[in-house]
PDB file of N, CA and C in Angstrom:
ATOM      1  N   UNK A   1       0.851  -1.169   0.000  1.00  0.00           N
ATOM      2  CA  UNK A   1       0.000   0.000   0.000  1.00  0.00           C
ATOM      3  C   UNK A   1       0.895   1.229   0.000  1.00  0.00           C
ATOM      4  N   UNK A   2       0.875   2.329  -0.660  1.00  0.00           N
ATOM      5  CA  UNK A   2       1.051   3.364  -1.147  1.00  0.00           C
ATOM      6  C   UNK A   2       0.584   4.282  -0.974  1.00  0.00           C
ATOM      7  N   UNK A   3       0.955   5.083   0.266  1.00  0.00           N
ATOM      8  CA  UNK A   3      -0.115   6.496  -0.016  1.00  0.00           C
ATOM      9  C   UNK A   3       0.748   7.560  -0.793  1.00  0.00           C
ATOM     10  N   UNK A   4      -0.123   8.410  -1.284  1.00  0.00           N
ATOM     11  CA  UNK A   4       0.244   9.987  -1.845  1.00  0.00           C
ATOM     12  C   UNK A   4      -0.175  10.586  -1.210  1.00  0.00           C
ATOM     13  N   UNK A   5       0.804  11.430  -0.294  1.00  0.00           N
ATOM     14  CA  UNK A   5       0.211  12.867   0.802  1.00  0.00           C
ATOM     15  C   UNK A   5      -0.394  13.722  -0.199  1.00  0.00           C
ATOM     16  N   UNK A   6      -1.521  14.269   0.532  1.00  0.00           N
ATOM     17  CA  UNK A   6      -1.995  15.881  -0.474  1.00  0.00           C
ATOM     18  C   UNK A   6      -1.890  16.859   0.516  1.00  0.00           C
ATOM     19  N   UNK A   7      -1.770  16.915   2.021  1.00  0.00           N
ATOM     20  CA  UNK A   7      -2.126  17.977   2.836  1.00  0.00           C
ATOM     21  C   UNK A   7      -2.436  17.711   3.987  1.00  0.00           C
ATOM     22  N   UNK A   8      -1.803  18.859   4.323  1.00  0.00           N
ATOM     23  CA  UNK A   8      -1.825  18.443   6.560  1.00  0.00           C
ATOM     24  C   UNK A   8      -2.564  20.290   6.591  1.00  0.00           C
ATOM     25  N   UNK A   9      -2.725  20.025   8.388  1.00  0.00           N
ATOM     26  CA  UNK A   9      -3.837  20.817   8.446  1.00  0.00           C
ATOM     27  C   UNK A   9      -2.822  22.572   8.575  1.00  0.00           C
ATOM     28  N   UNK A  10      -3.204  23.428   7.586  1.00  0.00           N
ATOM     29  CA  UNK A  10      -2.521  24.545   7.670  1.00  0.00           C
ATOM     30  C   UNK A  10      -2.398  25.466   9.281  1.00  0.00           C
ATOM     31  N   UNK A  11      -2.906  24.933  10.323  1.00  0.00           N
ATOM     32  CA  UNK A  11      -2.782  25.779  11.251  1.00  0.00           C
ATOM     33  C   UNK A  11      -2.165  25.016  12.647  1.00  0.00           C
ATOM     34  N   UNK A  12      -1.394  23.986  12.131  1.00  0.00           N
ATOM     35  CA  UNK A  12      -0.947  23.263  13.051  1.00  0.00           C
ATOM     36  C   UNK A  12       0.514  23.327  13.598  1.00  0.00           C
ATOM     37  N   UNK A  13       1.142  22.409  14.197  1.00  0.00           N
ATOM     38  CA  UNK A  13       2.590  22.059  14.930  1.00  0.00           C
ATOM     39  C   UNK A  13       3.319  21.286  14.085  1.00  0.00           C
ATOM     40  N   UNK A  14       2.424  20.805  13.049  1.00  0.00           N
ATOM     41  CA  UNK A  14       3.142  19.706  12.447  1.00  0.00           C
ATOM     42  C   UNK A  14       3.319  18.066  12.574  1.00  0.00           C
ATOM     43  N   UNK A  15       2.617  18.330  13.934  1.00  0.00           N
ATOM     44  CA  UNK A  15       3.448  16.810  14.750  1.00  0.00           C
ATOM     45  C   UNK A  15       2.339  15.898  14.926  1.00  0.00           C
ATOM     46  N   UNK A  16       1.292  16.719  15.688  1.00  0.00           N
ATOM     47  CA  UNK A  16       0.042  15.636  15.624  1.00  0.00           C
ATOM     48  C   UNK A  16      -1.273  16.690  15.672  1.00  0.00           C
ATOM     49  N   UNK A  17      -1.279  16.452  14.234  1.00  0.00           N
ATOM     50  CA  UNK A  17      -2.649  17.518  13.271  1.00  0.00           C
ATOM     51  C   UNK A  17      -2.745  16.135  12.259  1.00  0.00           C
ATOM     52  N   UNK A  18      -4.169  16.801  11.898  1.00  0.00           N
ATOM     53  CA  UNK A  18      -5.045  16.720  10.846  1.00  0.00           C
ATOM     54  C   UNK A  18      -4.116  16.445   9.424  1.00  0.00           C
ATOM     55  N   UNK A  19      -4.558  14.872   8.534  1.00  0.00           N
ATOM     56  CA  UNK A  19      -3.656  14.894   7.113  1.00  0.00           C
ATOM     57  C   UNK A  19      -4.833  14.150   6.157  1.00  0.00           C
ATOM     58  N   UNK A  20      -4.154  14.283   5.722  1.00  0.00           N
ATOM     59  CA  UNK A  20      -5.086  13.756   4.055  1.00  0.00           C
ATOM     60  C   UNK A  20      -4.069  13.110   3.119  1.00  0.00           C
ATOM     61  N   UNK A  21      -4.419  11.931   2.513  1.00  0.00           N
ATOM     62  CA  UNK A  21      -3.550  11.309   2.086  1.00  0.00           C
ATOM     63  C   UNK A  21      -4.241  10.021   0.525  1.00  0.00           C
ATOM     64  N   UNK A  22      -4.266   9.800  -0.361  1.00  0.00           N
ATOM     65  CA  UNK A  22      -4.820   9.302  -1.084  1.00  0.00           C
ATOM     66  C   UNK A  22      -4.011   7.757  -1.433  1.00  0.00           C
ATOM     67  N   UNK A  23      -4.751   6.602  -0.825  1.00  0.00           N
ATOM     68  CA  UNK A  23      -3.963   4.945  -1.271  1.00  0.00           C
ATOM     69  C   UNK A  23      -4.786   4.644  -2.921  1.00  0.00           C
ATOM     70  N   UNK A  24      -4.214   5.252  -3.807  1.00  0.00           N
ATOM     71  CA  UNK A  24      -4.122   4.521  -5.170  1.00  0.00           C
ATOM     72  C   UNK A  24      -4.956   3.798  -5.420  1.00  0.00           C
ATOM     73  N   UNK A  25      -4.148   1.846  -5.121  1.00  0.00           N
ATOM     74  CA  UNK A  25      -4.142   1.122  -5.577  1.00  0.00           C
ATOM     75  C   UNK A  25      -5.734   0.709  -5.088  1.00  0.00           C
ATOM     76  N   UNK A  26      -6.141   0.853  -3.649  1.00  0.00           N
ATOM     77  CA  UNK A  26      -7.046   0.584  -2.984  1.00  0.00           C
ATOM     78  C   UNK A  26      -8.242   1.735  -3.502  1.00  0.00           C
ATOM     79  N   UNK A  27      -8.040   2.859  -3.716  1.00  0.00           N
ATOM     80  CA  UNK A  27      -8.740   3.898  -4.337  1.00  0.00           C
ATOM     81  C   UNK A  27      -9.498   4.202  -3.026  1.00  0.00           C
ATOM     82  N   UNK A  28      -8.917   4.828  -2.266  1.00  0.00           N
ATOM     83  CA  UNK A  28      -9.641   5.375  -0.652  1.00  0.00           C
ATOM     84  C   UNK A  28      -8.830   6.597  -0.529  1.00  0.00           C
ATOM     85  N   UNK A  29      -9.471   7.303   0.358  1.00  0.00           N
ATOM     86  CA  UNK A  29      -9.326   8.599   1.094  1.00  0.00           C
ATOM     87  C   UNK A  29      -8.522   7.973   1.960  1.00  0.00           C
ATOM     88  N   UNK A  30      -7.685   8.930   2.941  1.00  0.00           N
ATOM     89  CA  UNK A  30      -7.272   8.138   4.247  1.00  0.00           C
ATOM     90  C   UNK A  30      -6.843   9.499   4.896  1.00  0.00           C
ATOM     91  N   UNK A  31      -7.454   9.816   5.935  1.00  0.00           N
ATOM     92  CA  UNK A  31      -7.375  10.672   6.948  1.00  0.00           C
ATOM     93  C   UNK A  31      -6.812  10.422   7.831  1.00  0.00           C
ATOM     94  N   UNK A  32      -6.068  11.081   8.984  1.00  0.00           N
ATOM     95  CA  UNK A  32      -5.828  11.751  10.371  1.00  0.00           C
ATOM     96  C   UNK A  32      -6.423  12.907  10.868  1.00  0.00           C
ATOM     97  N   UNK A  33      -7.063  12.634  11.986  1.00  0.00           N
ATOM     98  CA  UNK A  33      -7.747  13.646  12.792  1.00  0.00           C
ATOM     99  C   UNK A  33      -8.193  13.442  13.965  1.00  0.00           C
ATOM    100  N   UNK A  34      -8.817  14.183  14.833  1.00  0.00           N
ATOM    101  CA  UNK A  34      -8.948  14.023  16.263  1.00  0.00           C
ATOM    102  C   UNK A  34      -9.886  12.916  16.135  1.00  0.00           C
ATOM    103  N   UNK A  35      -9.601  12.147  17.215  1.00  0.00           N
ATOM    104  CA  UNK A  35     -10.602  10.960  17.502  1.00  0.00           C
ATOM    105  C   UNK A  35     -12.184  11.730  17.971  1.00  0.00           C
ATOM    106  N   UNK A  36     -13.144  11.189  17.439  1.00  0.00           N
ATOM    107  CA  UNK A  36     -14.305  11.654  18.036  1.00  0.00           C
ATOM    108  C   UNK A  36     -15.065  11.215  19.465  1.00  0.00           C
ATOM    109  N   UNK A  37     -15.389  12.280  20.138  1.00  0.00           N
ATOM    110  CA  UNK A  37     -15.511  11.301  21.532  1.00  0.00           C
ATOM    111  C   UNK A  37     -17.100  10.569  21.635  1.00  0.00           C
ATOM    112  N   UNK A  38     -17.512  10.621  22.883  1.00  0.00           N
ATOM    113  CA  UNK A  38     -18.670   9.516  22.972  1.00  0.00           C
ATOM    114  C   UNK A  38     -19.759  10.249  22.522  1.00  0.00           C
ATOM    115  N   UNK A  39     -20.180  11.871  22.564  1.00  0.00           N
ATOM    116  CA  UNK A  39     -21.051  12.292  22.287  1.00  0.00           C
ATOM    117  C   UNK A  39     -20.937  12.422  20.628  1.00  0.00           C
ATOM    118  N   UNK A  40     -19.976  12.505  20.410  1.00  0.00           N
ATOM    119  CA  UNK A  40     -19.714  12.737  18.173  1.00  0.00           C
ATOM    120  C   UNK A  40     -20.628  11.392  18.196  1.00  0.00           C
ATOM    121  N   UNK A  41     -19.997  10.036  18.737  1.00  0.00           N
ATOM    122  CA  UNK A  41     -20.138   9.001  18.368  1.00  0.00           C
ATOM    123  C   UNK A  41     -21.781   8.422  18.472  1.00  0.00           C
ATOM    124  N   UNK A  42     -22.315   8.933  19.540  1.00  0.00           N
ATOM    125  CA  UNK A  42     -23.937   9.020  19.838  1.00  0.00           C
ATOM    126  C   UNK A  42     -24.621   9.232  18.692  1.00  0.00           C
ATOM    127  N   UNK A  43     -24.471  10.538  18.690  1.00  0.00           N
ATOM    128  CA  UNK A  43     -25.011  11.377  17.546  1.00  0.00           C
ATOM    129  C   UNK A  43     -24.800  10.556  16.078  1.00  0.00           C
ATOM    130  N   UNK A  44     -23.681  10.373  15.664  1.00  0.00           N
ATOM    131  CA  UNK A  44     -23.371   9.250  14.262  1.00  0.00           C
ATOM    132  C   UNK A  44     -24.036   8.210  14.350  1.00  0.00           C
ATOM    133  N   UNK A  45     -23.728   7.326  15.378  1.00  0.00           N
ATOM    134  CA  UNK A  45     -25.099   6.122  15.786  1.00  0.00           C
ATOM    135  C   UNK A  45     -26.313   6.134  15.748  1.00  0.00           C
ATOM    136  N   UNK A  46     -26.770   7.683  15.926  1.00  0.00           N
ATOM    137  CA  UNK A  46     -28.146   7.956  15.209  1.00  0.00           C
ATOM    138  C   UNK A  46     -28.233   7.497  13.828  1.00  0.00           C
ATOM    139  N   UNK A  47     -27.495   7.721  13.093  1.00  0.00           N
ATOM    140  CA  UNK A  47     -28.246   8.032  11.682  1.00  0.00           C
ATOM    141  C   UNK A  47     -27.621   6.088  10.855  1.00  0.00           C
ATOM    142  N   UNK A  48     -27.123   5.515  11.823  1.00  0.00           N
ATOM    143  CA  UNK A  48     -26.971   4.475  11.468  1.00  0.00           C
ATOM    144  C   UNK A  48     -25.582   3.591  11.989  1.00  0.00           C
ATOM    145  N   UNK A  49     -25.566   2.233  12.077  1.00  0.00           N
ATOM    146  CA  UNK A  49     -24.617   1.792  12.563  1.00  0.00           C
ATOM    147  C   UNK A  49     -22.879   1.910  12.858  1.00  0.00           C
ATOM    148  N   UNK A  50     -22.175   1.897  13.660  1.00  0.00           N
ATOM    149  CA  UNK A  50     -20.502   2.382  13.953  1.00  0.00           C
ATOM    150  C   UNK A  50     -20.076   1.305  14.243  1.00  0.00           C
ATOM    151  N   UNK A  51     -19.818   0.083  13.069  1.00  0.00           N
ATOM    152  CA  UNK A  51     -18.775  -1.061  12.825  1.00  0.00           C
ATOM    153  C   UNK A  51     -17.618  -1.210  14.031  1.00  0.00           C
ATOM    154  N   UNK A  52     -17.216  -2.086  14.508  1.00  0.00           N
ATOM    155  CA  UNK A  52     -16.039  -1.917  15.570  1.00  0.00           C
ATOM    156  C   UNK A  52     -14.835  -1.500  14.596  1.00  0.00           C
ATOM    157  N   UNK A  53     -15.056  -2.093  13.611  1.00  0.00           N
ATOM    158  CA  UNK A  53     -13.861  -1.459  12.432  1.00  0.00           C
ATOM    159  C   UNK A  53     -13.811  -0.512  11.626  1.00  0.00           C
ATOM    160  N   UNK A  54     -14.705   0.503  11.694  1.00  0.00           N
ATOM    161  CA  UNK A  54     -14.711   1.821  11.817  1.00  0.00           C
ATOM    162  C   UNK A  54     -14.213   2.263  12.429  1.00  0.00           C
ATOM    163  N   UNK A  55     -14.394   4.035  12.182  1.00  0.00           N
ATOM    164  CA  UNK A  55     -14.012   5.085  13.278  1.00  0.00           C
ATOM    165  C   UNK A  55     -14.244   6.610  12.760  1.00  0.00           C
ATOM    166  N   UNK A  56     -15.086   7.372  13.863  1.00  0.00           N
ATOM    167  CA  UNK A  56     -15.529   8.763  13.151  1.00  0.00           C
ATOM    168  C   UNK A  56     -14.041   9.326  13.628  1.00  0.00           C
ATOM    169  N   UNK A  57     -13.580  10.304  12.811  1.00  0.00           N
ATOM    170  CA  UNK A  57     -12.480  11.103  12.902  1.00  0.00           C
ATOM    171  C   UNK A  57     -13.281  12.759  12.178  1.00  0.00           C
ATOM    172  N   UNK A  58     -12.709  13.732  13.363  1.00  0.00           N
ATOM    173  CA  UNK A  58     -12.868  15.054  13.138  1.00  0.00           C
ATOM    174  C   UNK A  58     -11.896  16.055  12.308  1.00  0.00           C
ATOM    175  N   UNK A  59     -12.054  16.473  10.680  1.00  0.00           N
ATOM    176  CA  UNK A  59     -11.604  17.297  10.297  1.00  0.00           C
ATOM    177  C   UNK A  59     -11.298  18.939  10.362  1.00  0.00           C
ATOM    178  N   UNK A  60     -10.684  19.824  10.278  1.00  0.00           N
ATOM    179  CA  UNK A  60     -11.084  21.162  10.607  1.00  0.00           C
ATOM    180  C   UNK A  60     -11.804  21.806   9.407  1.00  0.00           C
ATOM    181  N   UNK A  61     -12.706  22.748   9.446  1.00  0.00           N
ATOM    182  CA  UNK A  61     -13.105  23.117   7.932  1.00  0.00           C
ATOM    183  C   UNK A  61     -11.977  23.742   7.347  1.00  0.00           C
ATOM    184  N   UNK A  62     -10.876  24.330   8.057  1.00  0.00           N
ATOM    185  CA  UNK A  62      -9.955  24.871   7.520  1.00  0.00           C
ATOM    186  C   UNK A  62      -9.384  24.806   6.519  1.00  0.00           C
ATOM    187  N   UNK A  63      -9.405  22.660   6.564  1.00  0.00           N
ATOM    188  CA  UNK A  63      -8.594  22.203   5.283  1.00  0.00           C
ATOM    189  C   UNK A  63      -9.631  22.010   4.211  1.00  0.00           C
ATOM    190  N   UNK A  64     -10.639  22.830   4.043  1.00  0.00           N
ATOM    191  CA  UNK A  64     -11.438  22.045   2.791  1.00  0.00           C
ATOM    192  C   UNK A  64     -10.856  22.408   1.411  1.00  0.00           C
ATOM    193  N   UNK A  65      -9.545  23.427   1.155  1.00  0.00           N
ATOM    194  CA  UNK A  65      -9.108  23.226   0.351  1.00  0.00           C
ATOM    195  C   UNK A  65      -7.994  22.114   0.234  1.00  0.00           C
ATOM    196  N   UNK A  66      -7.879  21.061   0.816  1.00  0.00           N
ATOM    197  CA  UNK A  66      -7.104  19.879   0.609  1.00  0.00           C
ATOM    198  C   UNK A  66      -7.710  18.816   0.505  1.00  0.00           C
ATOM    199  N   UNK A  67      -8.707  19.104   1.162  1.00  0.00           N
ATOM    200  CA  UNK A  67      -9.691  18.076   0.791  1.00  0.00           C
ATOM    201  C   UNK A  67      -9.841  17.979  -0.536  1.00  0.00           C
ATOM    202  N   UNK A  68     -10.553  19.340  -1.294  1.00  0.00           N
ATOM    203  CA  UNK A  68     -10.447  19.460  -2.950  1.00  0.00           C
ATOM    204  C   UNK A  68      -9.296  18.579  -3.117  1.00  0.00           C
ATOM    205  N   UNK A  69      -8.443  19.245  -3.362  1.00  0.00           N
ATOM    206  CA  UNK A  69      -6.786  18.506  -4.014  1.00  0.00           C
ATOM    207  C   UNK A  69      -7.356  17.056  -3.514  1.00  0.00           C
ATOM    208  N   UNK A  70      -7.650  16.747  -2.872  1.00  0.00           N
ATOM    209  CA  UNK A  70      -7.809  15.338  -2.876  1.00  0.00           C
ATOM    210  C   UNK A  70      -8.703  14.693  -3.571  1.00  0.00           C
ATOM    211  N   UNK A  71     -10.197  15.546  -3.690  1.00  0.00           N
ATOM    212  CA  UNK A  71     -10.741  15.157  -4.703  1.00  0.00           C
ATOM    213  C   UNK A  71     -10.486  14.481  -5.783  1.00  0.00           C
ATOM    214  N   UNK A  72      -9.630  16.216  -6.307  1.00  0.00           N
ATOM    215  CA  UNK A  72      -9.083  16.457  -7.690  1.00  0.00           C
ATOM    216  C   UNK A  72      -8.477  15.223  -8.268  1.00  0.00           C
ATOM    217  N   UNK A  73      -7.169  15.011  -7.231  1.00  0.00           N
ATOM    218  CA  UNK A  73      -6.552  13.830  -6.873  1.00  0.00           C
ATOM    219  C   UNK A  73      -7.188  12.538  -7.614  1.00  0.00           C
ATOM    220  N   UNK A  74      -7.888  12.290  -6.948  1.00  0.00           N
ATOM    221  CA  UNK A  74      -8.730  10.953  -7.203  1.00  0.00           C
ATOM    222  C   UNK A  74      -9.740  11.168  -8.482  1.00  0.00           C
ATOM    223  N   UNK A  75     -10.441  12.240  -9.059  1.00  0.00           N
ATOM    224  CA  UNK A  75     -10.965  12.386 -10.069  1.00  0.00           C
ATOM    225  C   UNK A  75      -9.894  11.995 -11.298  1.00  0.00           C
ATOM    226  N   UNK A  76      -8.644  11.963 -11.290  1.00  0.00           N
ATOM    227  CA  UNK A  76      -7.276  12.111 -12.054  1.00  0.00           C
ATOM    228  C   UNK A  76      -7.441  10.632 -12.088  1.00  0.00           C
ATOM    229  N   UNK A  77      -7.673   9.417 -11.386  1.00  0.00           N
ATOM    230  CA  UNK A  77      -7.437   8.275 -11.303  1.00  0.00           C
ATOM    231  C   UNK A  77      -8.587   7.423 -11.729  1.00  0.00           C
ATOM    232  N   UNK A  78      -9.557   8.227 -12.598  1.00  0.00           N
ATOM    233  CA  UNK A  78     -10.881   7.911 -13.214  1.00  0.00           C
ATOM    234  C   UNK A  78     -11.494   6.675 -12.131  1.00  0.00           C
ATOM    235  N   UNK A  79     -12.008   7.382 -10.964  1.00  0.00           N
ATOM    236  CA  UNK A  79     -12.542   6.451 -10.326  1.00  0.00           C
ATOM    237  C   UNK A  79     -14.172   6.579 -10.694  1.00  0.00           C
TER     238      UNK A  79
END
């Protein structure tokens, strides 16, 4: 597995922030971000089941221009 970084979160330390990262071969998104706690997780369980092999993770809106690029990213790989 192979990722291609597109973007970490512009207002951070560097060290442990928010990333975005695109696996190719698998054709997935793959994030870092704050773990969501029990009330995020409530609320998500509303609208339908949270797999033990899942996991909600919190983005900042900050990065929604990397998010794009990630899009973009993956639109490039005719998914």
């Amino acid at each position: 597995m192979e990722l291609r970084f597109i973007g970490i979160d512009p207002d951070t330390d560097e060290k442990n922030c928010p990333r975005v990262w695109i696996e190719e071969e698998r054709r997935e998104f793959v994030f870092q971000g704050w773990k969501a706690g029990d009330a995020l997780n409530e609320k998500v369980r509303s609208t339908g089941p949270l797999p033990d092999d899942e996991a909600v993770v919190r983005i900042p809106l900050r990065m929604v221009h990397i998010l794009r690029k990630a899009c973009d990213a993956a639109e490039g790989l005719d998914v």
